[in-house]
N, C-alpha and C. Protein backbone atom coordinates (compact mmCIF):
# COMPACT_ATOMS: atom_id res chain seq x y z
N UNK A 1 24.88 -3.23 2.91
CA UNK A 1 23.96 -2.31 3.57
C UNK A 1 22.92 -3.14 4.34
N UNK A 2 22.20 -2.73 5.70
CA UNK A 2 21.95 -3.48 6.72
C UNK A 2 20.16 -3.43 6.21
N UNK A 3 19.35 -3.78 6.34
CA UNK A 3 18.15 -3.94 5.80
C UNK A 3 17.20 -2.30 6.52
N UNK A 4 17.57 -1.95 7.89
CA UNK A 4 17.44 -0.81 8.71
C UNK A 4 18.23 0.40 7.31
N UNK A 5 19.36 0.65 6.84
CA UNK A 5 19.74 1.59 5.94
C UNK A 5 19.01 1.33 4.82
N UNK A 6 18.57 0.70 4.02
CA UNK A 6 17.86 0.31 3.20
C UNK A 6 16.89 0.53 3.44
N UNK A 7 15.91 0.66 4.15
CA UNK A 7 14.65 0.98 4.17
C UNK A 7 14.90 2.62 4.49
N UNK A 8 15.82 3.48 5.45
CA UNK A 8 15.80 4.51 5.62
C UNK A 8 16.03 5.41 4.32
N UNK A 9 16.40 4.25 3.59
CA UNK A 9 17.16 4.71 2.07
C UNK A 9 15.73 5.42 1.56
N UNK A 10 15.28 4.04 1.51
CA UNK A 10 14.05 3.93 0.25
C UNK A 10 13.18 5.63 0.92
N UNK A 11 12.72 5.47 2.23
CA UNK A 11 11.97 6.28 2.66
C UNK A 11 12.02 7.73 2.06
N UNK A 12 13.64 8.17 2.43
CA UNK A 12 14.04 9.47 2.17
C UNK A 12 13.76 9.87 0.57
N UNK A 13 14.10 8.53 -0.24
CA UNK A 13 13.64 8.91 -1.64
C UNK A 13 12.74 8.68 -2.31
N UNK A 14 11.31 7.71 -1.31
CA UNK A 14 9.96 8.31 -1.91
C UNK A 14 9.86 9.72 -1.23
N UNK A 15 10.26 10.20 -0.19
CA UNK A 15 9.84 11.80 0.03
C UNK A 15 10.39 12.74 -0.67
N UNK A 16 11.21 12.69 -1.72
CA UNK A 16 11.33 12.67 -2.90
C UNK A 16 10.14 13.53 -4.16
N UNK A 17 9.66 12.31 -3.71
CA UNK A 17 8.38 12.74 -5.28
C UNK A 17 7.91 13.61 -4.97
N UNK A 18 7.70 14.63 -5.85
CA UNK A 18 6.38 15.84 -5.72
C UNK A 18 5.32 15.55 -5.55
N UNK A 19 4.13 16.24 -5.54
CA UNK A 19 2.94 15.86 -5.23
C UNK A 19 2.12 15.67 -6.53
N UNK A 20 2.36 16.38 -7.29
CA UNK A 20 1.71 16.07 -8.61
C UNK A 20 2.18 14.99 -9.08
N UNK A 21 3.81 14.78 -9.09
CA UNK A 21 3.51 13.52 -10.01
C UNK A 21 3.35 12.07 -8.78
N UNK A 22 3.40 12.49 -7.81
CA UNK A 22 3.04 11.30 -6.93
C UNK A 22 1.00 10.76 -7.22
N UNK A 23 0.67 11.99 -7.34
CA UNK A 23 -0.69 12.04 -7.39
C UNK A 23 -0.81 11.08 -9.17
N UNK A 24 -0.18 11.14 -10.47
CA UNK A 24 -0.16 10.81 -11.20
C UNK A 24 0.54 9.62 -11.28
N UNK A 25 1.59 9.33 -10.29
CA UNK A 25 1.93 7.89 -10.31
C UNK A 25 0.95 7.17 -9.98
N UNK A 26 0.23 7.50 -8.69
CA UNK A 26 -0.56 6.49 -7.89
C UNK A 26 -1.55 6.12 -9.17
N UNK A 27 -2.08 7.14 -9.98
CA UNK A 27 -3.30 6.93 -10.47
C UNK A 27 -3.10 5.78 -12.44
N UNK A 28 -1.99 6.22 -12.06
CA UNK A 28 -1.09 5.01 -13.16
C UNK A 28 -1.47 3.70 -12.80
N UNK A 29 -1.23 3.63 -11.24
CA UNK A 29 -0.96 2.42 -11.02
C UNK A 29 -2.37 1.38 -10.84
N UNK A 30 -3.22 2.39 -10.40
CA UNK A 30 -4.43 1.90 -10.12
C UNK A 30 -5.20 1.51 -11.05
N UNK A 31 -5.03 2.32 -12.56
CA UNK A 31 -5.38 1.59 -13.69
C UNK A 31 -5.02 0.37 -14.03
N UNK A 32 -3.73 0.32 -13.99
CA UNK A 32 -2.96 -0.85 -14.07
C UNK A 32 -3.81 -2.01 -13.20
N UNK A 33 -3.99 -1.85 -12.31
CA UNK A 33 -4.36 -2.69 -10.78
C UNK A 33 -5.94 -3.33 -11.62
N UNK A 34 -6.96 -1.89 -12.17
CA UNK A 34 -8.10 -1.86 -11.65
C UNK A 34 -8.44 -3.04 -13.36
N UNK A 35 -7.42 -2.84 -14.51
CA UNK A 35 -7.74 -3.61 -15.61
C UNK A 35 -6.89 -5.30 -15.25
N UNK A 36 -6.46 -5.56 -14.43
CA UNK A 36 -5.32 -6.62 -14.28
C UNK A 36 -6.38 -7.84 -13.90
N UNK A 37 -6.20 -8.82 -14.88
CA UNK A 37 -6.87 -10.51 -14.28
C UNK A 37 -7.20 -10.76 -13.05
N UNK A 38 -6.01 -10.56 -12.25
CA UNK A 38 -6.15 -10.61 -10.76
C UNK A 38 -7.09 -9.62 -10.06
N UNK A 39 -7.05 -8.54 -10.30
CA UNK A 39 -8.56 -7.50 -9.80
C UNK A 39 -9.97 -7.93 -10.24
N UNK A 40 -9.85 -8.15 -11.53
CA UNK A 40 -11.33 -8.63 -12.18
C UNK A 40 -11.70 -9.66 -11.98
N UNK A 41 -10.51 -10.78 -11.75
CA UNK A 41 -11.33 -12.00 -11.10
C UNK A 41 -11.75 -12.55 -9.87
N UNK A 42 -11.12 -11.04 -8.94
CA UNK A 42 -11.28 -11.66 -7.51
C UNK A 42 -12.15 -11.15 -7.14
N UNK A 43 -13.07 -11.71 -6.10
CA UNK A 43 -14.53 -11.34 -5.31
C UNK A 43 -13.72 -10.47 -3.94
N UNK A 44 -12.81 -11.07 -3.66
CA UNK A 44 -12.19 -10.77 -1.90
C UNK A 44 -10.65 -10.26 -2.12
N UNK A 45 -10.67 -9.02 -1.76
CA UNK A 45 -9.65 -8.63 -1.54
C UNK A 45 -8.80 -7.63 -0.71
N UNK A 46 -7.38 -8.16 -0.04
CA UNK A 46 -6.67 -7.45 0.99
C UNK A 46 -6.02 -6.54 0.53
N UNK A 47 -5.89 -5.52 1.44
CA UNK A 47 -4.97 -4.31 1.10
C UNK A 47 -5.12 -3.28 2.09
N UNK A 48 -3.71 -3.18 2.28
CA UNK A 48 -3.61 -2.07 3.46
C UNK A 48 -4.06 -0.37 3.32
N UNK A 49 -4.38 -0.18 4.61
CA UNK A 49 -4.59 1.44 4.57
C UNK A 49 -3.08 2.11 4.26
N UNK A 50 -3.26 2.43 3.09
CA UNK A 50 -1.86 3.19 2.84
C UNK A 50 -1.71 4.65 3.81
N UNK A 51 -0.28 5.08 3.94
CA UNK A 51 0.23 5.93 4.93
C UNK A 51 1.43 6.60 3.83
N UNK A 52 1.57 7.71 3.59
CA UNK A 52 2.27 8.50 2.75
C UNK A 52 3.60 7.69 3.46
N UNK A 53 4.58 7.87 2.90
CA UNK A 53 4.79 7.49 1.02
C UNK A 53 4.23 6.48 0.36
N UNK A 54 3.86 5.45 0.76
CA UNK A 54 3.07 4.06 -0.14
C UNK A 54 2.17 5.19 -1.14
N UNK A 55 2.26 3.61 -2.40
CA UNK A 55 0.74 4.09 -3.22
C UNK A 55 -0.25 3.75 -2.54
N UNK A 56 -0.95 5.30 -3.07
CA UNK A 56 -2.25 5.65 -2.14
C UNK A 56 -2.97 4.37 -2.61
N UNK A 57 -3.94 3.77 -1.45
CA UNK A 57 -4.92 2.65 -1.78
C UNK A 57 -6.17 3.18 -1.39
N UNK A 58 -6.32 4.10 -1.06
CA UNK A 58 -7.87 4.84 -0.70
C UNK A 58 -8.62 4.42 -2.00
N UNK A 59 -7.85 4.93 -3.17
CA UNK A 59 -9.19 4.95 -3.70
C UNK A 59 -9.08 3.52 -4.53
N UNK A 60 -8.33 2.91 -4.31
CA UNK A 60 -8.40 1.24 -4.39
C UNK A 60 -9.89 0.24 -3.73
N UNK A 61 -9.30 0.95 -2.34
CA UNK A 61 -10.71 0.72 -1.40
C UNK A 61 -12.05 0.82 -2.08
N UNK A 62 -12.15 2.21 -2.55
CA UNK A 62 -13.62 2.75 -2.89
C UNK A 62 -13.68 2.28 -4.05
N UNK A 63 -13.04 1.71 -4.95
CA UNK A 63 -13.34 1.38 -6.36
C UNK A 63 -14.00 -0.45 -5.79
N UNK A 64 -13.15 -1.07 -5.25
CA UNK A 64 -13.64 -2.01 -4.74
C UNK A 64 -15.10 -2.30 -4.39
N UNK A 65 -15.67 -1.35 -3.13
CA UNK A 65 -16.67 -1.15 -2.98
C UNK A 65 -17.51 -1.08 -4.13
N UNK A 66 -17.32 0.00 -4.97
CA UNK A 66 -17.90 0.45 -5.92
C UNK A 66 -18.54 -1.14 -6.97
N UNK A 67 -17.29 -1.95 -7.11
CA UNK A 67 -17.76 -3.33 -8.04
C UNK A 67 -18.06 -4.24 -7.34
N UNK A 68 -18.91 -3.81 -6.08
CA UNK A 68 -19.50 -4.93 -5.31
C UNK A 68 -18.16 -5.85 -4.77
N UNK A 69 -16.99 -5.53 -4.46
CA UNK A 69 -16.00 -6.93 -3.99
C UNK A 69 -15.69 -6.66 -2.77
N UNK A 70 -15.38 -7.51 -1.66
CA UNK A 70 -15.20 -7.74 -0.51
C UNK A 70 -14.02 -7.34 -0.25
N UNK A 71 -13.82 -5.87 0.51
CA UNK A 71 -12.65 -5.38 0.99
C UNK A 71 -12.11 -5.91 2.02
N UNK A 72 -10.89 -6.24 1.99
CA UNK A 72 -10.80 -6.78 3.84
C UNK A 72 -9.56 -5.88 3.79
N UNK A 73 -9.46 -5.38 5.29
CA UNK A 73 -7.86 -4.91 5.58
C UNK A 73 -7.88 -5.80 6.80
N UNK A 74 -6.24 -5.29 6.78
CA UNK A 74 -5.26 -6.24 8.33
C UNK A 74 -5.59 -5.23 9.55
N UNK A 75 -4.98 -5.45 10.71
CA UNK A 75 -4.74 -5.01 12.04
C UNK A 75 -3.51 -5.95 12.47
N UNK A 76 -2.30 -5.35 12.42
CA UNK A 76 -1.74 -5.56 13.31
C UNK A 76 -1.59 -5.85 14.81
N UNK A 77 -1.18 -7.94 15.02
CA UNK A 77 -1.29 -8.01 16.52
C UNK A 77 0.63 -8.07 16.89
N UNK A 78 1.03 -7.00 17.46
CA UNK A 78 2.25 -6.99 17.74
C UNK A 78 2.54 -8.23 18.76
N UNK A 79 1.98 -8.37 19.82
CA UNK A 79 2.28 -9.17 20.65
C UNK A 79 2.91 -10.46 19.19
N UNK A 80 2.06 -11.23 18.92
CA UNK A 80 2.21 -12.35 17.60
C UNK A 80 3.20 -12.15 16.79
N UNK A 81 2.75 -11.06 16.23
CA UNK A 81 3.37 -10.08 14.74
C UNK A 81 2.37 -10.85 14.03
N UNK A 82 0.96 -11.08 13.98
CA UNK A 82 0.30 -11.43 13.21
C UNK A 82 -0.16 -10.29 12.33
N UNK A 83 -0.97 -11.09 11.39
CA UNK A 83 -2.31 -9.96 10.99
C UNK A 83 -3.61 -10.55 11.28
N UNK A 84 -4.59 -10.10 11.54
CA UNK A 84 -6.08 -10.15 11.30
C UNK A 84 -6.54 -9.85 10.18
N UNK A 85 -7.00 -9.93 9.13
CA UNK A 85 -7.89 -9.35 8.36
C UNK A 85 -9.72 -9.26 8.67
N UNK A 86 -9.87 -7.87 8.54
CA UNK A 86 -11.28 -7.74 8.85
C UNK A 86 -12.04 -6.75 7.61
N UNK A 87 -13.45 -7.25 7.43
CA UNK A 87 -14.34 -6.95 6.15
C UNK A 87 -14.12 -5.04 6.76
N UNK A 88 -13.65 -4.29 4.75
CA UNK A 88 -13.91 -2.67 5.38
C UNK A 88 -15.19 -2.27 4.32
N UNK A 89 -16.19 -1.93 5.13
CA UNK A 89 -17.59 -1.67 4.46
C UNK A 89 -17.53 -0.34 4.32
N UNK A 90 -17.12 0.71 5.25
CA UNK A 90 -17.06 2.29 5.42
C UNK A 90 -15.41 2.58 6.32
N UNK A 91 -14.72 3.97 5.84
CA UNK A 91 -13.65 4.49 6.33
C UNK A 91 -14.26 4.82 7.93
N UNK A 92 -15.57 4.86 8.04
CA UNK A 92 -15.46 4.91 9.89
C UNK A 92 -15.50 3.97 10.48
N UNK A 93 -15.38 2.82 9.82
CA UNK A 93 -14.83 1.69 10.62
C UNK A 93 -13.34 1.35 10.98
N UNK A 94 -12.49 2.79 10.31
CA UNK A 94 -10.95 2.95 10.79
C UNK A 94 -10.99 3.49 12.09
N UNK A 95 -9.60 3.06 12.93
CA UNK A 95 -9.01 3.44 13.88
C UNK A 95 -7.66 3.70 13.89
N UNK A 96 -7.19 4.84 14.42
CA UNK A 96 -5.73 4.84 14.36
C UNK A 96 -4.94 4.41 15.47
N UNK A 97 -3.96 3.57 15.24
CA UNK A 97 -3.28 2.61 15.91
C UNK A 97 -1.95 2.50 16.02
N UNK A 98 -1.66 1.03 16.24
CA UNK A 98 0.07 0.57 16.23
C UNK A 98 0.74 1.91 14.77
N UNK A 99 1.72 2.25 15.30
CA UNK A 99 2.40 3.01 14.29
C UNK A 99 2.02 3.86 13.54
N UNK A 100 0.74 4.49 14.07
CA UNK A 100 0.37 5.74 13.27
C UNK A 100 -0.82 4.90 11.98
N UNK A 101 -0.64 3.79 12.21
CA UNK A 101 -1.73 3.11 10.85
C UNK A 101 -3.48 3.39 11.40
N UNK A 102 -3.79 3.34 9.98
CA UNK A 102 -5.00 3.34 10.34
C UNK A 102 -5.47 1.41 10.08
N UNK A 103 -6.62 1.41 11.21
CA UNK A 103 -6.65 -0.69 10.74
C UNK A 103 -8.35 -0.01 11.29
N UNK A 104 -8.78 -1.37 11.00
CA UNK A 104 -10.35 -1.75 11.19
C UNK A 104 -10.34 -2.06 12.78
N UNK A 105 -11.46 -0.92 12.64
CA UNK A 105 -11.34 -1.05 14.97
C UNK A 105 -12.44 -2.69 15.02
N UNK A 106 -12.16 -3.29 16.00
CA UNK A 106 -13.02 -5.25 15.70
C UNK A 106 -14.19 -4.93 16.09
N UNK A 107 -14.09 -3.86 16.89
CA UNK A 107 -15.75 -3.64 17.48
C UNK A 107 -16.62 -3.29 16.14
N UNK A 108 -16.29 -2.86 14.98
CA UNK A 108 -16.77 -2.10 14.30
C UNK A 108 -17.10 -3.31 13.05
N UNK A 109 -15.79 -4.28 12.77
CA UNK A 109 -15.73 -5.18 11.62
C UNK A 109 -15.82 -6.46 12.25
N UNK A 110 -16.62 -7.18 10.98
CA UNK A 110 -16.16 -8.67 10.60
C UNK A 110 -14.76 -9.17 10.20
N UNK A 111 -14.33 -10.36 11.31
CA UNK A 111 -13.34 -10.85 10.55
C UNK A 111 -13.16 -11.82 9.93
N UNK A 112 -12.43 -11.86 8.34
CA UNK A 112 -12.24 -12.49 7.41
C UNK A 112 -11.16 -13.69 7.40
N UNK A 113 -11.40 -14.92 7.64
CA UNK A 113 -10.49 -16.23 7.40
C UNK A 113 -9.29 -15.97 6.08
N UNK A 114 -7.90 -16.00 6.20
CA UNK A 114 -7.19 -15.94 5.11
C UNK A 114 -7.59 -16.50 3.89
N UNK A 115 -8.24 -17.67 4.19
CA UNK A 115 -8.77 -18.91 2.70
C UNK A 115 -9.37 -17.99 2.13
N UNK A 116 -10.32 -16.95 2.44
CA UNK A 116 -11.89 -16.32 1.56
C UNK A 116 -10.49 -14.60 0.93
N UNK A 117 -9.47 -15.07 1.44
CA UNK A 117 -9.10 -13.83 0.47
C UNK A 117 -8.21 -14.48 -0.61
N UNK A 118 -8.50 -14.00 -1.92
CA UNK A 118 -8.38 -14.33 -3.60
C UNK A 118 -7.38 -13.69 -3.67
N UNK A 119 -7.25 -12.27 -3.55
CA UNK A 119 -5.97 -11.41 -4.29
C UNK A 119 -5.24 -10.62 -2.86
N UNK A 120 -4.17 -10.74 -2.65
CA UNK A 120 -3.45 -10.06 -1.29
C UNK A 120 -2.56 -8.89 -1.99
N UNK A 121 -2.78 -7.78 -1.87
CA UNK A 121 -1.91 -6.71 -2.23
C UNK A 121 -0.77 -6.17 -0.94
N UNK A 122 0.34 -6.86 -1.14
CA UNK A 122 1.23 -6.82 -0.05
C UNK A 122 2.17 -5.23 -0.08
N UNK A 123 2.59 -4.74 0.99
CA UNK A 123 2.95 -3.82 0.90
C UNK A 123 4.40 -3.91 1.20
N UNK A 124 5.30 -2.92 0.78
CA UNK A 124 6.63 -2.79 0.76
C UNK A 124 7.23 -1.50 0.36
N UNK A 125 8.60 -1.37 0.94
CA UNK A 125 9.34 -0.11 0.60
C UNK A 125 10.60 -0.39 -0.11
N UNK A 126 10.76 -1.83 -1.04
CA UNK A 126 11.64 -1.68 -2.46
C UNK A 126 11.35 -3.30 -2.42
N UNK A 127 11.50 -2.93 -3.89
CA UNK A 127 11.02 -4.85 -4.46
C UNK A 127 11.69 -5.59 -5.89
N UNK A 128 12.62 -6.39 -5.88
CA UNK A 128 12.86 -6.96 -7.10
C UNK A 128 11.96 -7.26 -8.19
N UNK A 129 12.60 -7.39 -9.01
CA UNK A 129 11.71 -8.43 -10.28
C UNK A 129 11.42 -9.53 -10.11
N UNK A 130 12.05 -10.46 -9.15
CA UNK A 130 12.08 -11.69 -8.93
C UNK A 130 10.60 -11.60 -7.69
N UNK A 131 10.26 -10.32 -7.35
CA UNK A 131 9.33 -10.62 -6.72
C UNK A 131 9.19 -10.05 -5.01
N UNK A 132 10.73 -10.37 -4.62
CA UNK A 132 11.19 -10.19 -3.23
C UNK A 132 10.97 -9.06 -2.97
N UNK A 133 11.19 -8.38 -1.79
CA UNK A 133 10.44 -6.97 -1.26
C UNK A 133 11.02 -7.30 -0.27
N UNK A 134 11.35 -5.92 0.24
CA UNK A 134 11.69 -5.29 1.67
C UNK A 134 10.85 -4.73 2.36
N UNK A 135 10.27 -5.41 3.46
CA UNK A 135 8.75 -4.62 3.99
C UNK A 135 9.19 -3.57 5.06
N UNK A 136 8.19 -3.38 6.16
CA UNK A 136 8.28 -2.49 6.95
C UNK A 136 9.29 -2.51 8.19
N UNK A 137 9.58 -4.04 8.10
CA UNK A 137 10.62 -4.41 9.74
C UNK A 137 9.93 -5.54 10.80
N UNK A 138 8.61 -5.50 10.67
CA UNK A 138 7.63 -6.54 11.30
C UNK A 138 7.93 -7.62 11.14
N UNK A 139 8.17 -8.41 9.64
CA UNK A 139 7.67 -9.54 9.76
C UNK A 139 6.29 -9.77 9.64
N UNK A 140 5.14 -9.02 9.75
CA UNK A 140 4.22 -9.87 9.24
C UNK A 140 3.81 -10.17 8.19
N UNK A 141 3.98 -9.80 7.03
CA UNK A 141 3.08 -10.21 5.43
C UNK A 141 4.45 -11.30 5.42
N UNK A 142 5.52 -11.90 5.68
CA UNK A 142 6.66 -13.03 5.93
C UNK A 142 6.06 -14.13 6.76
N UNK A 143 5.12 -13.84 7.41
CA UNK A 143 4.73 -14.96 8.53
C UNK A 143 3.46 -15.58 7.32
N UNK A 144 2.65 -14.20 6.97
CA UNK A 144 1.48 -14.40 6.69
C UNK A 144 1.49 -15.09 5.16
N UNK A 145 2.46 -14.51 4.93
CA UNK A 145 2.75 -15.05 3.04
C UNK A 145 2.85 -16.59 3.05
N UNK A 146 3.55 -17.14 4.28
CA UNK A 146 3.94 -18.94 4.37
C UNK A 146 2.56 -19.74 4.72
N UNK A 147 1.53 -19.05 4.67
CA UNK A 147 0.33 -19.89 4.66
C UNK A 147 -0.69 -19.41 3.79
N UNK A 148 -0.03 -18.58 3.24
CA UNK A 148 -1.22 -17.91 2.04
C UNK A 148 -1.04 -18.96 0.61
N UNK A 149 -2.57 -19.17 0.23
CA UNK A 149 -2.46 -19.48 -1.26
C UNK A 149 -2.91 -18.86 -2.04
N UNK A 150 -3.27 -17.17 -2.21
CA UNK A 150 -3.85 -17.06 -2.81
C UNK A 150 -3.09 -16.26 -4.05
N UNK A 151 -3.84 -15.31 -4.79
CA UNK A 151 -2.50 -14.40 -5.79
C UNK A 151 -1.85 -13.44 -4.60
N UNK A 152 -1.14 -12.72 -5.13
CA UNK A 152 -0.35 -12.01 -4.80
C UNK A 152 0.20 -10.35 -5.73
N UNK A 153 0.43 -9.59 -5.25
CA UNK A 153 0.66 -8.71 -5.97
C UNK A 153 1.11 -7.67 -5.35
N UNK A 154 1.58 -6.63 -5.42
CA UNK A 154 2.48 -5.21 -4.69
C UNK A 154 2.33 -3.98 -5.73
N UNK A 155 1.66 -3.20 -5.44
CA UNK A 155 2.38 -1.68 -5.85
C UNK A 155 3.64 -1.02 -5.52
N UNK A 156 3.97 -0.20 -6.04
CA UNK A 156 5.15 -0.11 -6.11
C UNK A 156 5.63 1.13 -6.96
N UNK A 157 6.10 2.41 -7.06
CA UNK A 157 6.85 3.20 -7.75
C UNK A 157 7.94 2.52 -8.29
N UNK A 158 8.61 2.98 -9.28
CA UNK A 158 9.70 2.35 -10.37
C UNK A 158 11.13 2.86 -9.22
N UNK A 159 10.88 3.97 -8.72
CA UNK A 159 11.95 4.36 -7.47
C UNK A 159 11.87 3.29 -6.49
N UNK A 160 11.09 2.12 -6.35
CA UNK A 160 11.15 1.18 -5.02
C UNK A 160 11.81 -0.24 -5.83
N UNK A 161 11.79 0.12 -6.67
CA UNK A 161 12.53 -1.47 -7.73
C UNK A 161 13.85 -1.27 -7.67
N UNK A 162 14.57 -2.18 -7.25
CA UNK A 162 16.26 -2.57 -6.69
C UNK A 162 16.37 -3.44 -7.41
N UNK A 163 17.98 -3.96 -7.88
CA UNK A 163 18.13 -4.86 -8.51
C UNK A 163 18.06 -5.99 -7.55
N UNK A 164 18.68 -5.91 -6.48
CA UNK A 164 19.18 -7.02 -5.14
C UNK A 164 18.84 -6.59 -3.87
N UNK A 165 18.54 -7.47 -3.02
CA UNK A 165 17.88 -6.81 -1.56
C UNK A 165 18.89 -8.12 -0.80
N UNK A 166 18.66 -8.25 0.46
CA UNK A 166 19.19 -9.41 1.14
C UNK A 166 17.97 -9.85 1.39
N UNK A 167 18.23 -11.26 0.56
CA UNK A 167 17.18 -12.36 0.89
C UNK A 167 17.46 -13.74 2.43
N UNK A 168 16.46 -13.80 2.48
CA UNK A 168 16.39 -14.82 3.81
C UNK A 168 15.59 -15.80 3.42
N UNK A 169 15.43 -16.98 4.17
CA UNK A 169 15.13 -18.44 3.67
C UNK A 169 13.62 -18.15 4.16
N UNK A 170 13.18 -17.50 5.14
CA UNK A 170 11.63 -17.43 4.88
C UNK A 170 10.87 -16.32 4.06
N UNK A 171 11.50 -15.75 3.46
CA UNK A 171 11.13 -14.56 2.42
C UNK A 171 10.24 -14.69 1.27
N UNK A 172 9.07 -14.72 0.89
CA UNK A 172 8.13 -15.46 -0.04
C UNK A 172 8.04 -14.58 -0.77
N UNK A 173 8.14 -14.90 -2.38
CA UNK A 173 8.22 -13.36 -3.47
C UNK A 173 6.53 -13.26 -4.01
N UNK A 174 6.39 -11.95 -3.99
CA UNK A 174 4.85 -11.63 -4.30
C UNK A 174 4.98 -12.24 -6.31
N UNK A 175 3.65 -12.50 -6.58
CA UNK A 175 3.47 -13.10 -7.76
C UNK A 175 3.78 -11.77 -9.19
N UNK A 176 3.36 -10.87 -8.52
CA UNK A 176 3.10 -9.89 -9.38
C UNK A 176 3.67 -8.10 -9.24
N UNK A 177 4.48 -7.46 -9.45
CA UNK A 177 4.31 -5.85 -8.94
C UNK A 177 3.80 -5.04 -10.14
N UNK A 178 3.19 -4.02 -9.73
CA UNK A 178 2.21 -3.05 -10.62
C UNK A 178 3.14 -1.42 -10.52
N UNK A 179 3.83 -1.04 -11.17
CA UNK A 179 4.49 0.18 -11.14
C UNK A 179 4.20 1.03 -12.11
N UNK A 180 4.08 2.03 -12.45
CA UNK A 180 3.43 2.84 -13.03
C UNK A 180 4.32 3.05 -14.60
N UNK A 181 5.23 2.43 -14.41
CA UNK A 181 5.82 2.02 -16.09
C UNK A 181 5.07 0.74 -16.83
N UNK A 182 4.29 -0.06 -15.77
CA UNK A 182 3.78 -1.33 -16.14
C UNK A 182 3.99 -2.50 -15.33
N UNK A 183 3.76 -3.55 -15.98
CA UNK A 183 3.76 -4.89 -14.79
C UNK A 183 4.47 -5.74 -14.94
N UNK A 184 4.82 -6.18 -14.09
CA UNK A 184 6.37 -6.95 -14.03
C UNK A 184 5.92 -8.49 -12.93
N UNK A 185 5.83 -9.44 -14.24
CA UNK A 185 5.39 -10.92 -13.87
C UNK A 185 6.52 -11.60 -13.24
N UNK A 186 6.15 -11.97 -11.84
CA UNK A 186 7.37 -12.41 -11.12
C UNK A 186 7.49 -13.84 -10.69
N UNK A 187 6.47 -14.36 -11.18
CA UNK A 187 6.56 -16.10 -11.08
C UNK A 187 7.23 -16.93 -12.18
């Protein structure tokens, strides 16, 4: 199966979940997230504006805020396929953009050097144990992962865990996934 069917896969069967228990997965997971070493010890941390089906990260965001830690999200530069990461202080510093995402408009944010981010919550639509993940089709958290040192980690529904994906030689496996059955150490 071609990595394009595979992701159309995954899609059709997070739309899937009901709303209640989607609403009770997410909030599984965020416990999970909000008691985990990697949350409590980091000052700076990335994470995308989630877009239905992903686990919701809204209120990831605001809990952040809430313990004083340095939110940063990305912006997609297609031309590159980079990311930017820029500081999110308030949701009206969103803009909606490339692909329907919401990112930090620059007029509005500071931007954040990769080094000053501690914990990267990478996003994906199915992910091994070993770590690997099938992202969106971009390429960027693949570009961005080969110069990152910092932790790593993914949310994830127990419906996005595959045994096998097709791996590629620049494919970097996240350290950690958080699924609402529990956490699954991938280093």
């Amino acid at each position: 199966m071609s990595k394009k069917e595979l992701r159309n896969l995954q899609l059709q069967s997070l739309k899937l979940i009901d709303y209640t228990a989607f609403q009770q997965k997410c909030f599984r997971i965020e416990q999970l997230l909000f008691e985990s070493p990697e949350w409590m010890q980091s000052n700076t941390v990335a994470v995308t504006i989630s877009k239905s089906p992903e686990v919701n990260t809204w209120n990831i965001i605001k809990r952040g805020w809430e313990e004083g830690k340095t939110v940063v999200v990305p912006k997609c530069l297609p031309k590159n396929h980079e990311l930017v990461f820029f500081e999110l202080q308030d949701f009206q510093q969103l803009e909606q953009s490339y692909f329907d995402l919401y990112e930090p408009d620059p007029d509005k944010s500071t931007v954040v050097h990769i080094n000053a981010i501690e914990l990267m919550i990478v996003p994906g639509l199915a992910f091994t144990e070993k770590g690997y993940r099938l992202g969106f089709g971009g390429g960027y958290y693949d570009r961005l992962l080969s110069t990152f040192s910092g932790l790593t980690m993914s949310l994830a529904f127990v419906e996005q865990m595959v045994d096998t994906l097709p791996i590629e030689s620049f494919d970097i496996p996240v350290g950690t996934i958080l699924t609402e059955k529990g956490r699954i150490d991938c280093d």
